[in-house]
C-alpha atoms as a PDB file:
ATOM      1  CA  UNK A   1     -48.893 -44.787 -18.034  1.00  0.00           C
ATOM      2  CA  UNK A   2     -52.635 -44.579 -17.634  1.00  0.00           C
ATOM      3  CA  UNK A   3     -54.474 -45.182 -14.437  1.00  0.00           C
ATOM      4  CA  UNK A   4     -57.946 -45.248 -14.167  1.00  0.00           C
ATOM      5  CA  UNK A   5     -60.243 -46.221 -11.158  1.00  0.00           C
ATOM      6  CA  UNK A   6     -63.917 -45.978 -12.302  1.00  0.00           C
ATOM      7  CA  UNK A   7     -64.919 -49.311 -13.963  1.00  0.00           C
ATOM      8  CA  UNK A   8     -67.250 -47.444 -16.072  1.00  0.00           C
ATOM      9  CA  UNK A   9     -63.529 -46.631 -18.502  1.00  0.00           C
ATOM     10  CA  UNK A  10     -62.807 -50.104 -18.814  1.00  0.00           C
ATOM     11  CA  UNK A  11     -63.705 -50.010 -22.226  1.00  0.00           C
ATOM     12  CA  UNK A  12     -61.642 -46.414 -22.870  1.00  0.00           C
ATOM     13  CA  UNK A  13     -58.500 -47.817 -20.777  1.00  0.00           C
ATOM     14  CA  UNK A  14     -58.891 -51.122 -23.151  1.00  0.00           C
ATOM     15  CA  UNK A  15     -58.718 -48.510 -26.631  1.00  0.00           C
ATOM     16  CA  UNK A  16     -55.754 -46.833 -24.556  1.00  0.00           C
ATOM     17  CA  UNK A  17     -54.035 -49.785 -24.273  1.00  0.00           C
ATOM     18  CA  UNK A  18     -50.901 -50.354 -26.999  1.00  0.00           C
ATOM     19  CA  UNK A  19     -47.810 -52.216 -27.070  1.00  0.00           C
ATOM     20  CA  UNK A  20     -45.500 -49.381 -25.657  1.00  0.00           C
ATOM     21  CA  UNK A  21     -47.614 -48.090 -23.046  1.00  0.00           C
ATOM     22  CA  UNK A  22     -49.508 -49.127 -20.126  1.00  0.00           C
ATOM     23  CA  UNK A  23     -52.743 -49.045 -18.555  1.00  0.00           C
ATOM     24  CA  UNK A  24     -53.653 -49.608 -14.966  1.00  0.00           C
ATOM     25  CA  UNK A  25     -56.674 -50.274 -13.867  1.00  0.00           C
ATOM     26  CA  UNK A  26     -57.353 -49.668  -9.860  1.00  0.00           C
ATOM     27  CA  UNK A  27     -60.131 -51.781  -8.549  1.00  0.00           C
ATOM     28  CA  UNK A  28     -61.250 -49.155  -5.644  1.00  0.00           C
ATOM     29  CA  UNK A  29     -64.350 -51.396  -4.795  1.00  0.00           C
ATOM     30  CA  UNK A  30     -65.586 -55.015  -4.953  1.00  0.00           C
ATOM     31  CA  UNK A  31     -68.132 -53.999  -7.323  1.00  0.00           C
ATOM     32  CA  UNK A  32     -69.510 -57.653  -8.062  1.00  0.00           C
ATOM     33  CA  UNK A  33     -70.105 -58.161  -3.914  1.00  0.00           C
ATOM     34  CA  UNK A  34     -71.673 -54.563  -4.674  1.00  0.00           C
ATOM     35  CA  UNK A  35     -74.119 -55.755  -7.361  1.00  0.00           C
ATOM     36  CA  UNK A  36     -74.973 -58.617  -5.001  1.00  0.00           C
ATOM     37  CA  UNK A  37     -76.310 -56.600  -2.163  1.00  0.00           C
ATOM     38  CA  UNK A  38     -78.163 -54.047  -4.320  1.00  0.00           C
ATOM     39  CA  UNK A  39     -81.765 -54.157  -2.650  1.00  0.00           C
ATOM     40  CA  UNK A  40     -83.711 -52.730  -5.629  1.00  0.00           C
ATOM     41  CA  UNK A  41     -82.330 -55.491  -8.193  1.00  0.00           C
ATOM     42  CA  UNK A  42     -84.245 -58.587  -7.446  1.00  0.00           C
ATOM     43  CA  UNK A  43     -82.021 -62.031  -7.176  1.00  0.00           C
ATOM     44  CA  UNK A  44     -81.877 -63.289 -10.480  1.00  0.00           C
ATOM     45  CA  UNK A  45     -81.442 -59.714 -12.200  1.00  0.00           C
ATOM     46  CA  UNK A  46     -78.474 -59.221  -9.738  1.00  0.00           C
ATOM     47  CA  UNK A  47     -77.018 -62.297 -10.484  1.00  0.00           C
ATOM     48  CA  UNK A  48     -77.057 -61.736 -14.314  1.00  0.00           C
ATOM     49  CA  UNK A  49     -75.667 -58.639 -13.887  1.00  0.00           C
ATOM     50  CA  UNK A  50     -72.849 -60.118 -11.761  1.00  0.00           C
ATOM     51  CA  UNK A  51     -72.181 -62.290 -14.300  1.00  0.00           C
ATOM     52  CA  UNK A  52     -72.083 -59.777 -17.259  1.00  0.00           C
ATOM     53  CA  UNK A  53     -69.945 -57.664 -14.905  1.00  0.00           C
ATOM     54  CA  UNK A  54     -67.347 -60.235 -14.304  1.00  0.00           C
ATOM     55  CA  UNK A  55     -67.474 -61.178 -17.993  1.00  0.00           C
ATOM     56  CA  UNK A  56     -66.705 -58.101 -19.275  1.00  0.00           C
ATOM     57  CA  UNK A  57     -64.302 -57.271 -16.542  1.00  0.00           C
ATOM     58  CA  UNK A  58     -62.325 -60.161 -17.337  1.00  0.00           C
ATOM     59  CA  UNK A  59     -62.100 -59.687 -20.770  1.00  0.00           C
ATOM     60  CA  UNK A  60     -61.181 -56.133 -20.629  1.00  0.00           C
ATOM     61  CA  UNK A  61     -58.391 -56.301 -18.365  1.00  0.00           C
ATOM     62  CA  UNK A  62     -56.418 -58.793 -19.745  1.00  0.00           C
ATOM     63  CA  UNK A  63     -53.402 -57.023 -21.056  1.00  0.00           C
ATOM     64  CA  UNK A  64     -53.230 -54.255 -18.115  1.00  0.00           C
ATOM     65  CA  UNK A  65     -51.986 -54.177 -14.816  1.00  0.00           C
ATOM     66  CA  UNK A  66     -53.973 -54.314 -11.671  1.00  0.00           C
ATOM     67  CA  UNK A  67     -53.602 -51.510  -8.900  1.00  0.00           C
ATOM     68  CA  UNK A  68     -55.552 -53.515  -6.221  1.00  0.00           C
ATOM     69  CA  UNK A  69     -56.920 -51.219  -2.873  1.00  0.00           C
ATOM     70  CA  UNK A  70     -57.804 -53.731  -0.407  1.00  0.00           C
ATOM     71  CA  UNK A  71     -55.338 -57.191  -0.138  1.00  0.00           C
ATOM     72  CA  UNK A  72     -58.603 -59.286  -0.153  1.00  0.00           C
ATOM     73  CA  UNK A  73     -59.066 -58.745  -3.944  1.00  0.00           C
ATOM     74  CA  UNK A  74     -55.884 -60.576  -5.104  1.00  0.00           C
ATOM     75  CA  UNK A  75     -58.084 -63.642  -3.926  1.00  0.00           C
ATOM     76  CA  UNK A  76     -60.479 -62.607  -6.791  1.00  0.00           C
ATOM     77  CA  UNK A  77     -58.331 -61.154  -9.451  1.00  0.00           C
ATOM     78  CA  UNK A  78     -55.212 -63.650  -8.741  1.00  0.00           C
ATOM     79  CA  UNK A  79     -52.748 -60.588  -9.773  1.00  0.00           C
ATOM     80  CA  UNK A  80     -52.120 -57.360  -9.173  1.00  0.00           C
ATOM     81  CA  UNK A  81     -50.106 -54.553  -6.686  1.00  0.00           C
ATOM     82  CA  UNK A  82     -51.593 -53.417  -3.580  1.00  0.00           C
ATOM     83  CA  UNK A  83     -51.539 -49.955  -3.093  1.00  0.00           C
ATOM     84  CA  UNK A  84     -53.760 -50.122  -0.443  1.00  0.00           C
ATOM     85  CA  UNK A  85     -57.139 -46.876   0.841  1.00  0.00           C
ATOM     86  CA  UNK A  86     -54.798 -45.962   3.453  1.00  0.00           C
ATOM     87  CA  UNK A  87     -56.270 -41.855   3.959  1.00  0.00           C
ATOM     88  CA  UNK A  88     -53.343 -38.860   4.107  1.00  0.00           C
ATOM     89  CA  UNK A  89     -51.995 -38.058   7.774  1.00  0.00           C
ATOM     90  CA  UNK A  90     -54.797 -35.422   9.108  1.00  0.00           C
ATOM     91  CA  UNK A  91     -52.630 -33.216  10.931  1.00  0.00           C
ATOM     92  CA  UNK A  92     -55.819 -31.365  13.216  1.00  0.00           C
ATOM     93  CA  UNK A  93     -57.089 -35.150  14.136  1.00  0.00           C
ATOM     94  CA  UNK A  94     -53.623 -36.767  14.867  1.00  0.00           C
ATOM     95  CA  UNK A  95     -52.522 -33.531  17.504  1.00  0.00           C
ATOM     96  CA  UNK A  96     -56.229 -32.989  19.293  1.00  0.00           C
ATOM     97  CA  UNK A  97     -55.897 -34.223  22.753  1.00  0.00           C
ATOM     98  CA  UNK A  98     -58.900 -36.459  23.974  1.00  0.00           C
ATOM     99  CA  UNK A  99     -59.855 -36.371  28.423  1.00  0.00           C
ATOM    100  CA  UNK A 100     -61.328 -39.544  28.837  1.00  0.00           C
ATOM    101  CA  UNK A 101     -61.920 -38.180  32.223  1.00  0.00           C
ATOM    102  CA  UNK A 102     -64.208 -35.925  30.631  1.00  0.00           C
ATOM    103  CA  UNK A 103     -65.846 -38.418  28.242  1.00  0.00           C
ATOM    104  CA  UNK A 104     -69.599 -37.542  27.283  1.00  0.00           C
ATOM    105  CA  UNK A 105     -72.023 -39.970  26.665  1.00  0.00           C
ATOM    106  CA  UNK A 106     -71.895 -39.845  23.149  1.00  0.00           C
ATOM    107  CA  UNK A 107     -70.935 -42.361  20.351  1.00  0.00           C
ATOM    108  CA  UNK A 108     -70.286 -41.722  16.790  1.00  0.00           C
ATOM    109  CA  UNK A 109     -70.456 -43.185  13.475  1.00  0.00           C
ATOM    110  CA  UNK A 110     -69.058 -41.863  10.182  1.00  0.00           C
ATOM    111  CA  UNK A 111     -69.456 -42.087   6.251  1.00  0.00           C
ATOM    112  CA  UNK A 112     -72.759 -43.112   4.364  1.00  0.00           C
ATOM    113  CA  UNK A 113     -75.533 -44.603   6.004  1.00  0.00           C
ATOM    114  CA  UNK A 114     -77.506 -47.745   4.804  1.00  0.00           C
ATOM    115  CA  UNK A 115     -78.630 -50.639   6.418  1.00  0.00           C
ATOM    116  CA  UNK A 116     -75.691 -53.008   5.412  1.00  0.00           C
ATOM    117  CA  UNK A 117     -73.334 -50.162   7.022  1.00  0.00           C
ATOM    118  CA  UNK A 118     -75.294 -51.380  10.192  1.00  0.00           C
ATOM    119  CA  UNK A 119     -78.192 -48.275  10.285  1.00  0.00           C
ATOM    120  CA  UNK A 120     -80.628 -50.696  12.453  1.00  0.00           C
ATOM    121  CA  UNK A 121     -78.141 -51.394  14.747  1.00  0.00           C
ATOM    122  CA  UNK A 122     -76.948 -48.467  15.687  1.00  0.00           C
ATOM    123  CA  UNK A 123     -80.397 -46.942  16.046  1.00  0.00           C
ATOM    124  CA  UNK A 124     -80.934 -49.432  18.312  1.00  0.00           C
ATOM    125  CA  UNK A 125     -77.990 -48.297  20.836  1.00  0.00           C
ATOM    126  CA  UNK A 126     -79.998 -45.377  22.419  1.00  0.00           C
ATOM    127  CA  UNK A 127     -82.414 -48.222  23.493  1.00  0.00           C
ATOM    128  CA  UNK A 128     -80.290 -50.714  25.343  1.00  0.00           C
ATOM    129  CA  UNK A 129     -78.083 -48.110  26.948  1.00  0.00           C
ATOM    130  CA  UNK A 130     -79.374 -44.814  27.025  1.00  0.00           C
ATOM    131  CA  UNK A 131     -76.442 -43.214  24.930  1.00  0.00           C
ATOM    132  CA  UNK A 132     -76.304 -40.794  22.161  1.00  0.00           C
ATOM    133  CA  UNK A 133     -75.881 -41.795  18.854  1.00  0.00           C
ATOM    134  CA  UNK A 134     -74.210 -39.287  16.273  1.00  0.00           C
ATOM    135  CA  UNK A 135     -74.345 -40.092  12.877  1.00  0.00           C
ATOM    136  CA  UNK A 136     -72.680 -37.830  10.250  1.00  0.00           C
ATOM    137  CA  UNK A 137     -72.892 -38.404   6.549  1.00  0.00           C
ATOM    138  CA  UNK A 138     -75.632 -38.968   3.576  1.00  0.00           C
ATOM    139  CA  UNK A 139     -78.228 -40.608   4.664  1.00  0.00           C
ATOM    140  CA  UNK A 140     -81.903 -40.694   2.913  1.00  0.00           C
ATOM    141  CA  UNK A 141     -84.855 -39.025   4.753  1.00  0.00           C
ATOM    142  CA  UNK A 142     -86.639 -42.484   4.265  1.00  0.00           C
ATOM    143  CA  UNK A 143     -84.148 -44.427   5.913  1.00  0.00           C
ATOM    144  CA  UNK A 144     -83.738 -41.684   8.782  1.00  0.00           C
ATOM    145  CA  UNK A 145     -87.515 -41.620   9.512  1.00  0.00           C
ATOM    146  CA  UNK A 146     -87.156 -45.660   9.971  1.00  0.00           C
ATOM    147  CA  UNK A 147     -84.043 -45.202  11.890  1.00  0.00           C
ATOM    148  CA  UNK A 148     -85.825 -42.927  14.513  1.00  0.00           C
ATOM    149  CA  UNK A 149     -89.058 -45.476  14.388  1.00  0.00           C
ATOM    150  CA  UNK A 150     -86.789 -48.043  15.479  1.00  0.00           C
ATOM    151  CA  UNK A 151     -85.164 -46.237  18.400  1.00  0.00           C
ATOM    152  CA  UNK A 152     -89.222 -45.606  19.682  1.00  0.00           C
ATOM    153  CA  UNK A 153     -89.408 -43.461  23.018  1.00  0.00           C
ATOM    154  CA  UNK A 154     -85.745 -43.074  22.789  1.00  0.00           C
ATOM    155  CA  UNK A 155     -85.494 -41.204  19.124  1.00  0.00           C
ATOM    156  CA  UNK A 156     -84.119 -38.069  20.266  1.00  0.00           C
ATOM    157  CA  UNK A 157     -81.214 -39.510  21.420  1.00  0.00           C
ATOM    158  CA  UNK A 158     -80.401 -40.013  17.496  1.00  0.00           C
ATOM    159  CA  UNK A 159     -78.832 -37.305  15.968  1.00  0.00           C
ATOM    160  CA  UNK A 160     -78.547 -36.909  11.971  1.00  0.00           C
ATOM    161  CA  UNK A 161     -75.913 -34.615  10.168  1.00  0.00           C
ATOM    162  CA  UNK A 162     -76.580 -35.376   6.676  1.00  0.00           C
ATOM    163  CA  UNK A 163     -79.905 -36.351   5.562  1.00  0.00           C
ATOM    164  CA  UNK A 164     -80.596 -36.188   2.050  1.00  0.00           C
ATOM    165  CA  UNK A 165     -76.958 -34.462   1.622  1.00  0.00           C
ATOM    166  CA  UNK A 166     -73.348 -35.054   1.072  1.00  0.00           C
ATOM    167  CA  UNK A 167     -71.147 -34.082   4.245  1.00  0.00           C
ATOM    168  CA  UNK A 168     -67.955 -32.438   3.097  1.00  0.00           C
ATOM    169  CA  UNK A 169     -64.793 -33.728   4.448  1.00  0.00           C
ATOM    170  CA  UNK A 170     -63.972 -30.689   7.131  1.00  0.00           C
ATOM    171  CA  UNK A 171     -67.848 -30.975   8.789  1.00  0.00           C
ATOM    172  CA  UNK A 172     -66.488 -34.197   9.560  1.00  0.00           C
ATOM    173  CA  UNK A 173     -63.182 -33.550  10.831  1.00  0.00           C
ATOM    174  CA  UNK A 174     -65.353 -30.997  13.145  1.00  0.00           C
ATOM    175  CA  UNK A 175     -67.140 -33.025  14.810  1.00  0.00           C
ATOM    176  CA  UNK A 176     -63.992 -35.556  15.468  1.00  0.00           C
ATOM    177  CA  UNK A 177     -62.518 -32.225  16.863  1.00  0.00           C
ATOM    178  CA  UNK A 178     -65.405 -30.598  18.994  1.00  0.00           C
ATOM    179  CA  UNK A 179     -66.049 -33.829  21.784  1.00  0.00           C
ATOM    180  CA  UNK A 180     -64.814 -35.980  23.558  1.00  0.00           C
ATOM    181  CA  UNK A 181     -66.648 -39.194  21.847  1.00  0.00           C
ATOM    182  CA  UNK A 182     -66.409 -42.829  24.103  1.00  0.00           C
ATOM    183  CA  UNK A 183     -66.148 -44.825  20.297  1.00  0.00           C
ATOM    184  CA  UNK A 184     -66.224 -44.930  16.714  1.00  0.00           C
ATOM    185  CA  UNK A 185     -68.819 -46.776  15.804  1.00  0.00           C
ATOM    186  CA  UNK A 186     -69.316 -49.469  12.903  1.00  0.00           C
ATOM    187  CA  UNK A 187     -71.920 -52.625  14.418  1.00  0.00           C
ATOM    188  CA  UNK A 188     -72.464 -54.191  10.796  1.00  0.00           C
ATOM    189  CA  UNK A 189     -74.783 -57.024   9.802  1.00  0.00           C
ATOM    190  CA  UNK A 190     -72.386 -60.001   7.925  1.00  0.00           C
ATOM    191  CA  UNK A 191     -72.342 -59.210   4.193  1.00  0.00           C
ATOM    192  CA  UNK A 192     -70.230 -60.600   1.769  1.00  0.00           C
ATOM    193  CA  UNK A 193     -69.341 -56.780   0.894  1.00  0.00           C
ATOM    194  CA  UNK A 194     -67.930 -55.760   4.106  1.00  0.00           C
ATOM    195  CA  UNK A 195     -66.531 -59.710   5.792  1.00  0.00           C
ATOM    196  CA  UNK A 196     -63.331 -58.740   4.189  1.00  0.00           C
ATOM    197  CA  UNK A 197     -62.754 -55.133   3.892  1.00  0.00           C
ATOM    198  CA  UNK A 198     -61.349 -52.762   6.038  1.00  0.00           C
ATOM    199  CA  UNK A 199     -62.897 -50.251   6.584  1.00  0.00           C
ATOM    200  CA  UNK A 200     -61.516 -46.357   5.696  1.00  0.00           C
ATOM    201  CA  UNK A 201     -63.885 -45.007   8.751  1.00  0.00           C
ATOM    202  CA  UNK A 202     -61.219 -47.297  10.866  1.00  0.00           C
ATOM    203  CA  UNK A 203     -58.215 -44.938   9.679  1.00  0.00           C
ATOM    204  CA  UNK A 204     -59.850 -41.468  10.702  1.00  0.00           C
ATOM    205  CA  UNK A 205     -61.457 -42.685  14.159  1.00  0.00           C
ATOM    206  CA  UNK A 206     -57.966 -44.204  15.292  1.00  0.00           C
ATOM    207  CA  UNK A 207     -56.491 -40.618  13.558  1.00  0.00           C
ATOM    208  CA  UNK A 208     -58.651 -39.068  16.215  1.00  0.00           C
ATOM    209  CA  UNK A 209     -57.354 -41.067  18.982  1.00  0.00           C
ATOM    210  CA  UNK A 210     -60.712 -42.862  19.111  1.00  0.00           C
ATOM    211  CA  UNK A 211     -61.461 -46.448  20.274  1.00  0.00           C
ATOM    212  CA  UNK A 212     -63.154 -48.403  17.726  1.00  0.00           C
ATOM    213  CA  UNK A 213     -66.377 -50.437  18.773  1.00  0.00           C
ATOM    214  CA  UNK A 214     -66.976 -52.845  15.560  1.00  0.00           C
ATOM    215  CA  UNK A 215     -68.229 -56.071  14.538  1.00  0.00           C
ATOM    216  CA  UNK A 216     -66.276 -59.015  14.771  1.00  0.00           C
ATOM    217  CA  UNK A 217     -65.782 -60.284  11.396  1.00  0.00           C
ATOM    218  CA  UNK A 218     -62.642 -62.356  11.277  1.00  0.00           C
ATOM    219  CA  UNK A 219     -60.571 -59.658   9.606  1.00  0.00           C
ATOM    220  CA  UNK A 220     -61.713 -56.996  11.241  1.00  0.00           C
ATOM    221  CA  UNK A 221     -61.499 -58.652  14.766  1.00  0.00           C
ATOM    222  CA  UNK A 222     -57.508 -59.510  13.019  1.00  0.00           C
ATOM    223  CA  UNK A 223     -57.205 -55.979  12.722  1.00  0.00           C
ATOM    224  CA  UNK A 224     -58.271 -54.881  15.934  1.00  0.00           C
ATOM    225  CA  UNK A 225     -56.504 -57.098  17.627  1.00  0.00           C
ATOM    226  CA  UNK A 226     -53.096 -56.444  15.948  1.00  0.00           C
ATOM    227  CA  UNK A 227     -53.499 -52.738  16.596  1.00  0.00           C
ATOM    228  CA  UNK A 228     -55.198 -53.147  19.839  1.00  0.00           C
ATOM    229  CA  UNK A 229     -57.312 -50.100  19.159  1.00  0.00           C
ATOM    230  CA  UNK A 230     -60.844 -50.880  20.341  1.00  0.00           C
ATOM    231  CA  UNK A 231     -63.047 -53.834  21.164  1.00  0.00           C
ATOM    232  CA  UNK A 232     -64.956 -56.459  19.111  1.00  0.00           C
ATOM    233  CA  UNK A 233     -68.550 -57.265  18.947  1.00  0.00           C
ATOM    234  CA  UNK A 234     -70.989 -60.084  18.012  1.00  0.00           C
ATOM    235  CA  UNK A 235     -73.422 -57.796  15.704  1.00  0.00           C
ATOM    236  CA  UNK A 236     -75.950 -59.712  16.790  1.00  0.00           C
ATOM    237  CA  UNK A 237     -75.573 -59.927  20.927  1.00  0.00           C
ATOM    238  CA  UNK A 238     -76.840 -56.312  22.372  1.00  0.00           C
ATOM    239  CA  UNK A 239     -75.377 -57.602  25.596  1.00  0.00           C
ATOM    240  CA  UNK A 240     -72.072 -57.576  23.728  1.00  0.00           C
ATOM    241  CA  UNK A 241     -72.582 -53.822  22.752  1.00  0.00           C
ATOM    242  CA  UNK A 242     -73.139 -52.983  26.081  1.00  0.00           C
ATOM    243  CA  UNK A 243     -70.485 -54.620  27.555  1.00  0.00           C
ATOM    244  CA  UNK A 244     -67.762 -52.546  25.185  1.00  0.00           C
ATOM    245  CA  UNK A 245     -69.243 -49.264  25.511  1.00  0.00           C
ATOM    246  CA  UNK A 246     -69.622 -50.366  29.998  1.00  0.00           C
ATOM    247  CA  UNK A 247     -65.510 -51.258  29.558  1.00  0.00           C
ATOM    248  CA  UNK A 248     -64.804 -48.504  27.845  1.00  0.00           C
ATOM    249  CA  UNK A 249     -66.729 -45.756  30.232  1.00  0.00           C
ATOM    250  CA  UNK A 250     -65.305 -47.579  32.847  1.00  0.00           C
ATOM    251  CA  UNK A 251     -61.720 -48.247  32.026  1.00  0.00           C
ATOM    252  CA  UNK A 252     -60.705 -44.627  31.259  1.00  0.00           C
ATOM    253  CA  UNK A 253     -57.327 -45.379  31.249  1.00  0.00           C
ATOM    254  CA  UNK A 254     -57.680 -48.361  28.717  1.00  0.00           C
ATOM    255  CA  UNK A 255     -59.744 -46.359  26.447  1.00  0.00           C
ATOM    256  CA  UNK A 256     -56.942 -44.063  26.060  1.00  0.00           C
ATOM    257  CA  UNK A 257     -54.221 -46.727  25.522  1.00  0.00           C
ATOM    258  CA  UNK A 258     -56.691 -48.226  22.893  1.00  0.00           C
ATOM    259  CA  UNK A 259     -56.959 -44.238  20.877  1.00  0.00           C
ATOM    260  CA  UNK A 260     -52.783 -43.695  21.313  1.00  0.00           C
ATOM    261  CA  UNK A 261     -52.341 -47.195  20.068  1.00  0.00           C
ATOM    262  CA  UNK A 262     -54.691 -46.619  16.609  1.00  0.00           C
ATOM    263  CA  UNK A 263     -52.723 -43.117  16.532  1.00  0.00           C
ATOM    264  CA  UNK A 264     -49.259 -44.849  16.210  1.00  0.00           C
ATOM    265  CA  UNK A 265     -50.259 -47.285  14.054  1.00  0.00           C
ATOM    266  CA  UNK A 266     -51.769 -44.486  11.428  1.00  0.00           C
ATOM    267  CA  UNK A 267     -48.683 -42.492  12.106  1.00  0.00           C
ATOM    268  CA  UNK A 268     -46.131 -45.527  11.691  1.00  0.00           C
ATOM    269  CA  UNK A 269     -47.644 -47.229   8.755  1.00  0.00           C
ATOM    270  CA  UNK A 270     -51.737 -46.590   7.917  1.00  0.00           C
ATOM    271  CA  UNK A 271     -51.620 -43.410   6.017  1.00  0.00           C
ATOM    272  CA  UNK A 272     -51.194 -42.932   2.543  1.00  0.00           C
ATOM    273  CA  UNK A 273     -47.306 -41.721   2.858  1.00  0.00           C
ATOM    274  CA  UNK A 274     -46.420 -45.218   2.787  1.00  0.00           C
ATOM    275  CA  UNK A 275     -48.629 -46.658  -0.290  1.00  0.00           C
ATOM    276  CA  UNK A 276     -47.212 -43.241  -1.869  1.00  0.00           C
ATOM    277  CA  UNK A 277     -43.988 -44.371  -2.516  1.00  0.00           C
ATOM    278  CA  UNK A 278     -44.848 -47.795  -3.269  1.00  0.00           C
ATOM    279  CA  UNK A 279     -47.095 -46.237  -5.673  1.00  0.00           C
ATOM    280  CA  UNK A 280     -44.157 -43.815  -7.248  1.00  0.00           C
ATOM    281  CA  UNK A 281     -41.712 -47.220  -7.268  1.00  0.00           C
ATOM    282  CA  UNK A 282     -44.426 -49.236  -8.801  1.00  0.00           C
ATOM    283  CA  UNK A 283     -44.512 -46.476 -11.732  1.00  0.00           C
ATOM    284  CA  UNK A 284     -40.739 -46.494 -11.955  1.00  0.00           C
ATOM    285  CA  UNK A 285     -40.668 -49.928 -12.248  1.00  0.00           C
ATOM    286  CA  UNK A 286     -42.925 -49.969 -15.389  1.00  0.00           C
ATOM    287  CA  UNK A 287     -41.646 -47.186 -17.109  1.00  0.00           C
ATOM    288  CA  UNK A 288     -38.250 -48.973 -17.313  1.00  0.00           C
ATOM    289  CA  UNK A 289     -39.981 -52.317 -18.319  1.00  0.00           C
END
């Protein structure tokens, strides 16, 4: 068995391929939706790369089997096994103890930042509400400088861990450990790229115990409403935002049902110790084809 994730080895998992072997090939990312919202490609460029993409794809992939990481892409690839981004049980985050009667005015957002992962929005936050913003991972000086432009009189209540720079796992886990945050945060703009996907930043804030504040996208509102782990917003009503972040400073009690619930869910059946032994059953399975 060969498995392979990065679509730039289609081609090498296609020479691999032979009639007493097999070769998987785990789609990790919607990379056509990903073409599609490049910014730098202009419309008709990204379309004929979309195109080329698929084409080749397509071709390629024929005679192997699909490892597919999010259950949205079996509507594009019509095949395939789910072994779903579900992230390995974080001991630290899972056993830290959270006082939402000693929650800070503080918010935080994880993982790259870009204006489709909702950059404008969030910089926005410190100047409806007058609460701190945190956000940890890469993001370019350019879009930083913007960021704090946006936020005006109020750009010192943004706070940047990661310009220009990759943020290693454990920095992270640090700051999930070292306060007592009211929400994870993830206000996105609708793009086709993120309707549909669910998002790995929702796996290590409910890890953490955190409420989630997020955009209401259909599956994501699904999500957060199945778990009942944090509270739903319409990305583009501020009053909305305010509202969560009010209920959740206000509702202590709530909050904390909302961060035990996401913990139980991660801990029952959103961590990767569950996809791992569909994964080692699915390999079984093939090797006695």
């Amino acid at each position: 068995i060969y498995h392979f994730h990065d679509p730039e080895l289609i081609f090498v998992g296609w020479l691999l391929k032979k009639k007493g072997n097999t070769v998987i090939y785990d789609v990790h990312e919607d990379y056509y939706t990903s073409i599609m919202q490049k910014e730098y490609f202009p419309q008709p460029i990204k379309r004929i790369i979309g195109k080329l993409y698929n084409s080749i794809e397509r071709l390629l992939v024929k005679k192997m089997e699909l490892c597919l990481a999010e259950k949205y892409y079996f509507d594009r690839y019509q095949r395939g096994t789910c072994i779903l981004n579900y992230p390995i049980l974080n001991e630290k985050l899972i056993n830290q103890e959270i006082d939402r009667s000693k929650v800070s005015d503080k918010l935080l957002y994880t993982g790259n930042v870009s204006v489709e992962r909702g950059a404008f929005y969030h910089a926005e936050i410190p100047k409806i509400m007058d609460k701190h913003v945190y956000l940890v991972g890469k993001c370019p000086s350019n879009l930083a400088e913007h960021m704090k432009e946006h936020a005006g009189d109020k750009q010192d209540y943004l706070h940047f861990d990661g310009i220009d720079r990759f943020v290693e796992r454990e920095e992270i886990d640090d700051y999930y450990l070292n306060e007592n945050w009211i929400a994870g945060l993830a206000i996105f703009p609708a793009t086709d790229h993120y309707l549909k996907k669910e998002l790995t930043k929702f796996f290590e804030y409910m890890s953490a115990g955190l409420p989630i504040i997020c955009s209401n996208f259909s599956r994501w509102k699904a999500f957060i409403d199945q778990h009942q782990c944090g509270i739903t917003v319409d990305p583009e009503n501020k009053q909305e935002w305010i509202d969560a972040v009010e209920y959740l400073n206000n509702h202590p009690l709530e909050a904390e049902t909302m961060g035990y619930n996401g913990r139980k869910a991660v801990l029952q059946e959103l961590s990767w110790e569950s996809q791992e032994k569909k994964l080692l059953a699915w390999y079984e399975q093939l090797l006695n084809k």
